[in-house]
PDB file of N, CA and C in Angstrom:
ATOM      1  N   UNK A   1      13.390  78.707 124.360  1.00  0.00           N
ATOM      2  CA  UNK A   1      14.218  77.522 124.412  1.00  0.00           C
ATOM      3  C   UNK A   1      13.744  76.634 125.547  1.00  0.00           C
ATOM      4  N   UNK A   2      13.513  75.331 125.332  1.00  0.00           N
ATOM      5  CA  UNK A   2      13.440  74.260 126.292  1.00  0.00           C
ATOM      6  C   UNK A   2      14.482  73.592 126.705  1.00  0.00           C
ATOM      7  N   UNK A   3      14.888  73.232 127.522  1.00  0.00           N
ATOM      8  CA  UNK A   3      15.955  72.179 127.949  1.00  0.00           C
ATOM      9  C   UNK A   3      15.254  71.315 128.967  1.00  0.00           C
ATOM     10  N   UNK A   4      15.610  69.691 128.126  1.00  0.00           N
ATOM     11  CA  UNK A   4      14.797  68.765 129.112  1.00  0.00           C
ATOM     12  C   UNK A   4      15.598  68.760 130.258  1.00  0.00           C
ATOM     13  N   UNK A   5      16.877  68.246 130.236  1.00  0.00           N
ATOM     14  CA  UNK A   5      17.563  67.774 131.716  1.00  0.00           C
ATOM     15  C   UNK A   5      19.131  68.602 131.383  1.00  0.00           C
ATOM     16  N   UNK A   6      19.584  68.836 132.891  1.00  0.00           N
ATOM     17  CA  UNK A   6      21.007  69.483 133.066  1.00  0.00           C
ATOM     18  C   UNK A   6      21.507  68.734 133.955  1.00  0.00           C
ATOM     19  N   UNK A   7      22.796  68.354 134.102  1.00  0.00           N
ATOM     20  CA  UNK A   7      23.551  67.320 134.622  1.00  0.00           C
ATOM     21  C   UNK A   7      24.556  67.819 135.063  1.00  0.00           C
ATOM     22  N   UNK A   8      25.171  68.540 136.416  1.00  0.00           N
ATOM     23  CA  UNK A   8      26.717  68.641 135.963  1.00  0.00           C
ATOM     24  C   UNK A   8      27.734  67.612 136.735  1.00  0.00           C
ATOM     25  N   UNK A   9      28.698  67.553 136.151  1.00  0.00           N
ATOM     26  CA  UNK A   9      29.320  66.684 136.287  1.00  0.00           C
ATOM     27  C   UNK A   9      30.815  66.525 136.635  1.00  0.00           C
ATOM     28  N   UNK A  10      31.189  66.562 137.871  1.00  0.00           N
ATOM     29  CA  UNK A  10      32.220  67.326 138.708  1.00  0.00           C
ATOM     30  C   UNK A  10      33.621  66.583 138.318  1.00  0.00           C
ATOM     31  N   UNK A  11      33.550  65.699 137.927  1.00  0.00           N
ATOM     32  CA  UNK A  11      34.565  64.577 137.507  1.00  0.00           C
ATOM     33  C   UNK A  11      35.110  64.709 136.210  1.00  0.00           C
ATOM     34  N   UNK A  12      33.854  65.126 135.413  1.00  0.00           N
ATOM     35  CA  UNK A  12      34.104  65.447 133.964  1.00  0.00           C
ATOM     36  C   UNK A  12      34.038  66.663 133.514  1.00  0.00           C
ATOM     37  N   UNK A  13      34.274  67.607 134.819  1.00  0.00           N
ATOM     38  CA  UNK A  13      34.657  69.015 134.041  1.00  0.00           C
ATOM     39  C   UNK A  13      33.378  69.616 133.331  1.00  0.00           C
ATOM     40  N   UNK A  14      32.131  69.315 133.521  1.00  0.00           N
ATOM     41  CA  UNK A  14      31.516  69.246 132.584  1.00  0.00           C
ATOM     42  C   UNK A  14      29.843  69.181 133.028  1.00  0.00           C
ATOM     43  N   UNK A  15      28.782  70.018 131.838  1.00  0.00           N
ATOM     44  CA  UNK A  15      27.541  70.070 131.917  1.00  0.00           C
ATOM     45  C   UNK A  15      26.811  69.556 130.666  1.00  0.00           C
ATOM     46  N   UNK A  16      26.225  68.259 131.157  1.00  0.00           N
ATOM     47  CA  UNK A  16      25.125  68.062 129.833  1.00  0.00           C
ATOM     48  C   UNK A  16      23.595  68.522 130.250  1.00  0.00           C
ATOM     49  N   UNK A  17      23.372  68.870 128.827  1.00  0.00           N
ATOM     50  CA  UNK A  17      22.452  68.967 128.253  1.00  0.00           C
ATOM     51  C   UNK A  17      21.614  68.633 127.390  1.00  0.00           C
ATOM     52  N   UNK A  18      20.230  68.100 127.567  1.00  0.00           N
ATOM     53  CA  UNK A  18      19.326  67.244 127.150  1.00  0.00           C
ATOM     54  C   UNK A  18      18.013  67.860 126.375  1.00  0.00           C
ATOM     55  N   UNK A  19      18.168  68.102 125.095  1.00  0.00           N
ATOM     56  CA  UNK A  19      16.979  69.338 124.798  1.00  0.00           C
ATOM     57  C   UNK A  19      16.626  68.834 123.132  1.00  0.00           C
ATOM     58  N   UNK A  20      15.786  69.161 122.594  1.00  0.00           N
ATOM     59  CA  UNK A  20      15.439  68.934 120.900  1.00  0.00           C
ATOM     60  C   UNK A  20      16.717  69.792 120.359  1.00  0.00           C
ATOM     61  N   UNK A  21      17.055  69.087 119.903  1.00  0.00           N
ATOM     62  CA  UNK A  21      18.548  69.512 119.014  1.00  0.00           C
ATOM     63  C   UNK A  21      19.007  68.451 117.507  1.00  0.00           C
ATOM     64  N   UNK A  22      18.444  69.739 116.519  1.00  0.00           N
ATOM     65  CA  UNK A  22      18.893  69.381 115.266  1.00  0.00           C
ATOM     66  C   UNK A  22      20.214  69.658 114.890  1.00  0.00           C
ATOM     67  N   UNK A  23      20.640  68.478 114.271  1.00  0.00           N
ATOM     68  CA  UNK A  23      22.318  68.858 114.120  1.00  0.00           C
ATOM     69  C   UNK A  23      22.635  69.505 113.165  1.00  0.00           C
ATOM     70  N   UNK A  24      21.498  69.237 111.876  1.00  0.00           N
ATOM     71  CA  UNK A  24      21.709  70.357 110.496  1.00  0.00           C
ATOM     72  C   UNK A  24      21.487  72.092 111.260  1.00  0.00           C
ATOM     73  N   UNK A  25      20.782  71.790 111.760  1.00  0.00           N
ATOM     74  CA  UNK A  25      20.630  73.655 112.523  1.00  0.00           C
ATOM     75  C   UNK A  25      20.882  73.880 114.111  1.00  0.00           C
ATOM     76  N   UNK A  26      21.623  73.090 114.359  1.00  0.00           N
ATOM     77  CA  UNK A  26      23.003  73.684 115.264  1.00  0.00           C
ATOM     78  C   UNK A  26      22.670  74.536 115.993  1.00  0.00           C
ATOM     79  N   UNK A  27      23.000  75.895 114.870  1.00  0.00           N
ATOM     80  CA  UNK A  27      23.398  76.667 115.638  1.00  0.00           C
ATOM     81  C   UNK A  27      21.789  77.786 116.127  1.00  0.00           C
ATOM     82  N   UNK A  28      20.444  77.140 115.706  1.00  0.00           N
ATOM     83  CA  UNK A  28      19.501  77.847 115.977  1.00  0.00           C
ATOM     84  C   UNK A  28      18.817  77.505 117.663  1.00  0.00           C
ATOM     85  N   UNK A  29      19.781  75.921 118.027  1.00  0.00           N
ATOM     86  CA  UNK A  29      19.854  75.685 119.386  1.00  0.00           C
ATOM     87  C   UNK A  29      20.972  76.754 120.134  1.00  0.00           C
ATOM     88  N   UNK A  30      22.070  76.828 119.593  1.00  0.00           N
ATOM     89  CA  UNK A  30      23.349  76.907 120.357  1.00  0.00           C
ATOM     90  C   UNK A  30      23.758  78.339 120.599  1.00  0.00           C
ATOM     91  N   UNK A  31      23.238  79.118 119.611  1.00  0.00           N
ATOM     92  CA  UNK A  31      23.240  80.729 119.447  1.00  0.00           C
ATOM     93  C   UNK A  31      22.396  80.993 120.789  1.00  0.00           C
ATOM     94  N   UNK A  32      21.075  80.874 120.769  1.00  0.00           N
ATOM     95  CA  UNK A  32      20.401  81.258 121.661  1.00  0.00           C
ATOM     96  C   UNK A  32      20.586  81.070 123.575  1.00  0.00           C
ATOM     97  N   UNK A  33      21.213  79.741 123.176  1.00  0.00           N
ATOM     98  CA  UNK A  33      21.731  79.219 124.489  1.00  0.00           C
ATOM     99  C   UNK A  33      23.197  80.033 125.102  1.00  0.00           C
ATOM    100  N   UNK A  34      23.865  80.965 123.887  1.00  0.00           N
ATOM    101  CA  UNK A  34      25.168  81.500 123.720  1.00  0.00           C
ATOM    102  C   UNK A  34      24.855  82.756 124.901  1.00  0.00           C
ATOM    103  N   UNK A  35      23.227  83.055 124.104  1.00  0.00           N
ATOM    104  CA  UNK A  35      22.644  84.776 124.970  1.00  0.00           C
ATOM    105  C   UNK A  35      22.246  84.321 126.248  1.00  0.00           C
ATOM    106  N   UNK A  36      21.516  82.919 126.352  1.00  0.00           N
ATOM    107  CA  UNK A  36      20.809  82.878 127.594  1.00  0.00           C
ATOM    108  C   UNK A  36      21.897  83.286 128.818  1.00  0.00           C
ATOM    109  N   UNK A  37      23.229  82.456 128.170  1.00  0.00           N
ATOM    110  CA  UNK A  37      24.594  82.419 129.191  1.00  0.00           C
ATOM    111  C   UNK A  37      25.397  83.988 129.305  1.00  0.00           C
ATOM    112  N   UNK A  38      24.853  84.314 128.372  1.00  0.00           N
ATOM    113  CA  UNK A  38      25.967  85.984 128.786  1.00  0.00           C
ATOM    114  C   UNK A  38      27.255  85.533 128.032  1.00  0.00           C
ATOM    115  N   UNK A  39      27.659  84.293 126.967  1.00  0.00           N
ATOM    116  CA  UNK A  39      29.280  83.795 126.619  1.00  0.00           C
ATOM    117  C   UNK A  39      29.117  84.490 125.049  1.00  0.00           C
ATOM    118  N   UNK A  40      30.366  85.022 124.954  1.00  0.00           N
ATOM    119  CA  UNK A  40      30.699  85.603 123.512  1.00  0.00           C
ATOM    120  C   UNK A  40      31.189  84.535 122.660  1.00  0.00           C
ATOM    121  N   UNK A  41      30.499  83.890 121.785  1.00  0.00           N
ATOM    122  CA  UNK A  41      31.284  82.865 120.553  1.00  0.00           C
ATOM    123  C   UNK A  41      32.838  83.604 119.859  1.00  0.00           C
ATOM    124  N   UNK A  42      33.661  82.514 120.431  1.00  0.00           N
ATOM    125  CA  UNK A  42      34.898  82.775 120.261  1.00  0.00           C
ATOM    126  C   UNK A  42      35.297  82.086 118.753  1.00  0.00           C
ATOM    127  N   UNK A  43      34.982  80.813 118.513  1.00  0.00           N
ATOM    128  CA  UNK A  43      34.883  80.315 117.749  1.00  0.00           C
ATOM    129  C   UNK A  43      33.964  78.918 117.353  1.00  0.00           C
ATOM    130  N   UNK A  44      33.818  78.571 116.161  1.00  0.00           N
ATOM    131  CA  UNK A  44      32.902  76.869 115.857  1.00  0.00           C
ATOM    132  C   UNK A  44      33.714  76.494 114.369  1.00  0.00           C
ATOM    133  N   UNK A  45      33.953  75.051 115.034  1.00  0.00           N
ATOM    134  CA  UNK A  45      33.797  74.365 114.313  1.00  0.00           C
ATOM    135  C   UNK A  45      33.049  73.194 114.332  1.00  0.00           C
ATOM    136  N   UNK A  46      32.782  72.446 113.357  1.00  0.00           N
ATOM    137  CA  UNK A  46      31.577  71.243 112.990  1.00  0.00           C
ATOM    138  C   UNK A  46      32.698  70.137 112.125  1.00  0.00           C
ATOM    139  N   UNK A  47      31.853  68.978 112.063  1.00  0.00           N
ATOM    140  CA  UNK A  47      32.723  68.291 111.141  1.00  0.00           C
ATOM    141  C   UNK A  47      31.503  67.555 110.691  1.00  0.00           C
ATOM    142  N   UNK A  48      31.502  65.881 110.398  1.00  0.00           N
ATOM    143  CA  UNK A  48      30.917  65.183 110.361  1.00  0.00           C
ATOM    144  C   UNK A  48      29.767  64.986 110.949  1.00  0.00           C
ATOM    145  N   UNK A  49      29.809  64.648 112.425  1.00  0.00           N
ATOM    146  CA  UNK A  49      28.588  64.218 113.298  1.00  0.00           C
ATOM    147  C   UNK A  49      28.914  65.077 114.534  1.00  0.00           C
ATOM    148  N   UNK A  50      29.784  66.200 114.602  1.00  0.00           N
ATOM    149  CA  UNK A  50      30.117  66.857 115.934  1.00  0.00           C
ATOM    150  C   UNK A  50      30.181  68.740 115.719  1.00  0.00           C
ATOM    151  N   UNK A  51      29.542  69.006 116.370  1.00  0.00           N
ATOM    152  CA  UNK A  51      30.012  70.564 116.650  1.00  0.00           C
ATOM    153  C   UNK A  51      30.780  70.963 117.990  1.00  0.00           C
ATOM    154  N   UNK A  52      31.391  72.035 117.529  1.00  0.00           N
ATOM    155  CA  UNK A  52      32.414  72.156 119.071  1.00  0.00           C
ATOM    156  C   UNK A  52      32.640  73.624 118.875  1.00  0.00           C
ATOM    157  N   UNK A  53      32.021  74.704 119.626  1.00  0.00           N
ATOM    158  CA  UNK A  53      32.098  76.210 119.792  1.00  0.00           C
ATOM    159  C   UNK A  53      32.941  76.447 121.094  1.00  0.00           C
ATOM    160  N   UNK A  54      34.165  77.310 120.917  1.00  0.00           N
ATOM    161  CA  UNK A  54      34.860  77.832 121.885  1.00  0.00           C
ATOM    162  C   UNK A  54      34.089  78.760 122.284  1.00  0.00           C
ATOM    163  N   UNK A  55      33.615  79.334 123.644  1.00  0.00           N
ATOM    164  CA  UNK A  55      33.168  80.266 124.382  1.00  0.00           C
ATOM    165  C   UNK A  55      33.802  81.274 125.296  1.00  0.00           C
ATOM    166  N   UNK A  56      33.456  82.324 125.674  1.00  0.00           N
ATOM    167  CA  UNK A  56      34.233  83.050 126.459  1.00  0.00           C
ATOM    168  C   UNK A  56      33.110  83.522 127.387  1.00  0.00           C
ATOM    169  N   UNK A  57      33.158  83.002 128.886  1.00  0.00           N
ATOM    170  CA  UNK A  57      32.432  83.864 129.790  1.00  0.00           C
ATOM    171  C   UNK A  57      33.210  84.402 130.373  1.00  0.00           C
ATOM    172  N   UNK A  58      33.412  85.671 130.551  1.00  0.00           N
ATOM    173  CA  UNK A  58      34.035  87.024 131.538  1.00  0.00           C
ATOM    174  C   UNK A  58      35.526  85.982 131.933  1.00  0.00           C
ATOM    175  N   UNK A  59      35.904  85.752 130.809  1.00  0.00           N
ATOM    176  CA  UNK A  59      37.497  85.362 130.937  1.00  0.00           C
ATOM    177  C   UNK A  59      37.280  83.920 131.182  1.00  0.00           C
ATOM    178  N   UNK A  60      36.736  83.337 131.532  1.00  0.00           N
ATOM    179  CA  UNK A  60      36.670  81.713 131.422  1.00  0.00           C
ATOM    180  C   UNK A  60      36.126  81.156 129.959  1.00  0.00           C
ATOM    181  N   UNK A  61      36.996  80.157 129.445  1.00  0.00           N
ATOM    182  CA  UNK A  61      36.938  79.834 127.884  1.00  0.00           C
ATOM    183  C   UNK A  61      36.100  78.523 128.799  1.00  0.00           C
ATOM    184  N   UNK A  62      34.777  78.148 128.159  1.00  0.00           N
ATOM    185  CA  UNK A  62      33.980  77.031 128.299  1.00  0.00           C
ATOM    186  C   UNK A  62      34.340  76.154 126.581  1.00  0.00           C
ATOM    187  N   UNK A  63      33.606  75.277 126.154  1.00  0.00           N
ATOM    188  CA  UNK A  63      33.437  74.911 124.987  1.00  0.00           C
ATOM    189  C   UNK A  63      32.274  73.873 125.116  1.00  0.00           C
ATOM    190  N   UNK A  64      31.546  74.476 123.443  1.00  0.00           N
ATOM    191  CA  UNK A  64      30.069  73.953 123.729  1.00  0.00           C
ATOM    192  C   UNK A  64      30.189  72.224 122.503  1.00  0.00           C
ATOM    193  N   UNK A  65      29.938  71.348 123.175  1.00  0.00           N
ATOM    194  CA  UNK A  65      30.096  70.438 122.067  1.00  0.00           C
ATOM    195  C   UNK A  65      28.560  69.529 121.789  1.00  0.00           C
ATOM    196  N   UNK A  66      28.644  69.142 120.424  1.00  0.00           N
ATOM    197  CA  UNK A  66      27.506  68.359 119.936  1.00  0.00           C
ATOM    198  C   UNK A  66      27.727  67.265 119.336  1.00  0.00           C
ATOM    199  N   UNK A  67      27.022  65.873 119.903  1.00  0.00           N
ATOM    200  CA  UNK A  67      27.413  64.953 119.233  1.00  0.00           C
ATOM    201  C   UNK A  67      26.066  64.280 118.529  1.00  0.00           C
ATOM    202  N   UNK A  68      26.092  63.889 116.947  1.00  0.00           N
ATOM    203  CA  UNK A  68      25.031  63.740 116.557  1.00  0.00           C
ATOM    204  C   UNK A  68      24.670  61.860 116.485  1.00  0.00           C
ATOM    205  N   UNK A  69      25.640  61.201 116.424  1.00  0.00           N
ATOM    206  CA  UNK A  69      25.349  59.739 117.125  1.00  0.00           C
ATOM    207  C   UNK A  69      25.111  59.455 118.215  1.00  0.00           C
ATOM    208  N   UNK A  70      25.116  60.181 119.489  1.00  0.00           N
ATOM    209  CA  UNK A  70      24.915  60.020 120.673  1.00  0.00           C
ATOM    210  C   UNK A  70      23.704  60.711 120.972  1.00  0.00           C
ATOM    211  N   UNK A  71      23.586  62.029 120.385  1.00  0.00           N
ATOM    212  CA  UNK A  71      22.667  63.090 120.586  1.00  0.00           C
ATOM    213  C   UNK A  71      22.623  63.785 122.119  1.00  0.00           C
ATOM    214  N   UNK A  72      24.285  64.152 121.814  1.00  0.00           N
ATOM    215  CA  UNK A  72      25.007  64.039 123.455  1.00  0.00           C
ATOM    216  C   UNK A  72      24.967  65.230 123.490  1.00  0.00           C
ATOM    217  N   UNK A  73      25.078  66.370 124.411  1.00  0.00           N
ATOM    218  CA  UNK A  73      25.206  68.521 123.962  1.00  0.00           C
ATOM    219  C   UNK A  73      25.998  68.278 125.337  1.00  0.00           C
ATOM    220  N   UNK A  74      27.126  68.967 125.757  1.00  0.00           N
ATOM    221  CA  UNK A  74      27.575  69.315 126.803  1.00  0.00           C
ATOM    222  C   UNK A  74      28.528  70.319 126.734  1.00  0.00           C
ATOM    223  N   UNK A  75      28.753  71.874 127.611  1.00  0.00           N
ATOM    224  CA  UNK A  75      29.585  72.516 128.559  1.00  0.00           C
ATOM    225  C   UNK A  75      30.965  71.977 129.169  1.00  0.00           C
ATOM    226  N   UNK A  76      31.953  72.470 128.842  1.00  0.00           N
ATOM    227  CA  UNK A  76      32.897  71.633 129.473  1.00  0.00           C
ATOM    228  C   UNK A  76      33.718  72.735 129.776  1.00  0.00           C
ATOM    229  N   UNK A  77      35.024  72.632 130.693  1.00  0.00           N
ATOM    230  CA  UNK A  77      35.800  73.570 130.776  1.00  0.00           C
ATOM    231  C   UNK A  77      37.011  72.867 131.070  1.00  0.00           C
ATOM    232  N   UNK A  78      38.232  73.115 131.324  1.00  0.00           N
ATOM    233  CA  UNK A  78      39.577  72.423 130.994  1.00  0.00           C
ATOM    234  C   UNK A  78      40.294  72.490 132.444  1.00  0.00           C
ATOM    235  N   UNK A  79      40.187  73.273 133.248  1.00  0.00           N
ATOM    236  CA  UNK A  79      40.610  73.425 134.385  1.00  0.00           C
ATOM    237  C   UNK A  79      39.481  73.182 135.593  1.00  0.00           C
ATOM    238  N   UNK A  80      39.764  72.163 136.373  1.00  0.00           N
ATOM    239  CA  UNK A  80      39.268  72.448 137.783  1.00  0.00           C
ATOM    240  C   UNK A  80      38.442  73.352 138.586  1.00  0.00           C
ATOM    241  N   UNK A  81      39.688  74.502 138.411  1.00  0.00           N
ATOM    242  CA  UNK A  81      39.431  75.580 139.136  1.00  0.00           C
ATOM    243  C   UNK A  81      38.443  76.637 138.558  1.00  0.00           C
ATOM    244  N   UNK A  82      37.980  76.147 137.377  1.00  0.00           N
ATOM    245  CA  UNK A  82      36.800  76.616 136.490  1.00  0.00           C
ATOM    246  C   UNK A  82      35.424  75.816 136.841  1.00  0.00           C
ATOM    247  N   UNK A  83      34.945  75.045 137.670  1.00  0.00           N
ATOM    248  CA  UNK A  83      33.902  74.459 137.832  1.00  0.00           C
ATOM    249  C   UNK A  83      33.351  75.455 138.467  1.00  0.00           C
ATOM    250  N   UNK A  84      33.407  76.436 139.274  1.00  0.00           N
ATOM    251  CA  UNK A  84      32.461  77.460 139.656  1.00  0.00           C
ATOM    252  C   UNK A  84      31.754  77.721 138.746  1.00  0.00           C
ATOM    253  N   UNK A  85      32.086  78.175 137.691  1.00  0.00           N
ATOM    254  CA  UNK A  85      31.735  78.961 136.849  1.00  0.00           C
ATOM    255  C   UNK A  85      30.261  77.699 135.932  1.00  0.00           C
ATOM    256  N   UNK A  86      30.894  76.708 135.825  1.00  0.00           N
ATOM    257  CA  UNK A  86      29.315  75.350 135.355  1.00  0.00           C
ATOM    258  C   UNK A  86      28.437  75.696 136.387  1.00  0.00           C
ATOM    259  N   UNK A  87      28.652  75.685 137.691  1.00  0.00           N
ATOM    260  CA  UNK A  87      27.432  75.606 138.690  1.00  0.00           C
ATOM    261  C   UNK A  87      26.492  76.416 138.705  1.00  0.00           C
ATOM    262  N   UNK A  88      27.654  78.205 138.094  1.00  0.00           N
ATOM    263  CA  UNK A  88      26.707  79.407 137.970  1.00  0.00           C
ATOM    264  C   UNK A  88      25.462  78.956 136.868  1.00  0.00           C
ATOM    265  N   UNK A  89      26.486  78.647 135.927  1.00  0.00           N
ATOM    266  CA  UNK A  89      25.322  77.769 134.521  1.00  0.00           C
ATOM    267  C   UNK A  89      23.738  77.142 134.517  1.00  0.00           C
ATOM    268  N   UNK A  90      24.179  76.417 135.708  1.00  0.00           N
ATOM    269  CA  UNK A  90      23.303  75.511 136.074  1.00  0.00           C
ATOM    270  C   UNK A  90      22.179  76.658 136.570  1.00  0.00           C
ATOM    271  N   UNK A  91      22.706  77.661 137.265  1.00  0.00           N
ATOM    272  CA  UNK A  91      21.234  78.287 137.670  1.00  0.00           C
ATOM    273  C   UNK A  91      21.148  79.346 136.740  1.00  0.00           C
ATOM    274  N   UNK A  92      21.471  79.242 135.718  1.00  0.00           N
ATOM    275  CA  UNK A  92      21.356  80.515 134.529  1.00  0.00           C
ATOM    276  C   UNK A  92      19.735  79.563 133.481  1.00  0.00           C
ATOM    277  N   UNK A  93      20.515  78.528 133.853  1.00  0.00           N
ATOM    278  CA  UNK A  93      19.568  77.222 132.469  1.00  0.00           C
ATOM    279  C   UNK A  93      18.296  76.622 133.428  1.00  0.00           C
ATOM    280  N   UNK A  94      18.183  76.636 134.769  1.00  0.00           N
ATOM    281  CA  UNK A  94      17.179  76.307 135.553  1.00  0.00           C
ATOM    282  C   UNK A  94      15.572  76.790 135.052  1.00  0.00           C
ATOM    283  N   UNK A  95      15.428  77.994 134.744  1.00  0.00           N
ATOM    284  CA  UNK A  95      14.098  79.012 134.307  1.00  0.00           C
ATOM    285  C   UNK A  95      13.749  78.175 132.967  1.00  0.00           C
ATOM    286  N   UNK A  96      15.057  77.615 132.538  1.00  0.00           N
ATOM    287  CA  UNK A  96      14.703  76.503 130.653  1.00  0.00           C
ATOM    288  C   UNK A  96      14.391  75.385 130.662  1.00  0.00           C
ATOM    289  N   UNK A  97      14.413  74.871 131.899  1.00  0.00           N
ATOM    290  CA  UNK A  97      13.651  73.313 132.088  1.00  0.00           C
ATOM    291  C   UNK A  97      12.452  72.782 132.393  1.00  0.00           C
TER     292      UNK A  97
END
């Protein structure tokens, strides 16, 4: 797996990600990126132009989303007090850039 650029983003709860990502095959980006992280797929859904996988790292629920008009991929988490846990990310995805 390659990943061009990682971003995180302290305001927005949140880590993008910048990498070749087909939206018909999803999940042959998003699976692999699932193992790189150590997160158990909790759940996915897709719709139209978006995918959105609930994650579970060691009790922190992340969620992985894809946007295919933007060609946007980002990590997000819902609480604050969960941004530790993006930063760990960040040096999990470092060795993929």
């Amino acid at each position: 797996m390659k990943i061009a650029t990682i971003q995180f983003n302290k305001a927005e709860l949140s880590l993008s990600i910048q990498a070749e990502i087909n939206f018909d095959y999803f999940v042959d980006f998003a699976q692999p990126l699932t193992e790189i992280l150590d997160c158990h797929v909790v759940e996915r859904q897709w719709g139209a132009d978006r995918h959105q996988w609930l994650l579970d790292f060691e009790g922190c629920q992340l969620q992985l989303h894809y946007e295919f008009y933007g060609d946007v991929c980002w990590l997000s988490v819902s609480r604050e007090e969960d941004l530790d846990v993006l930063i760990y990310l960040v040096g999990l995805l470092k060795p993929y850039t």
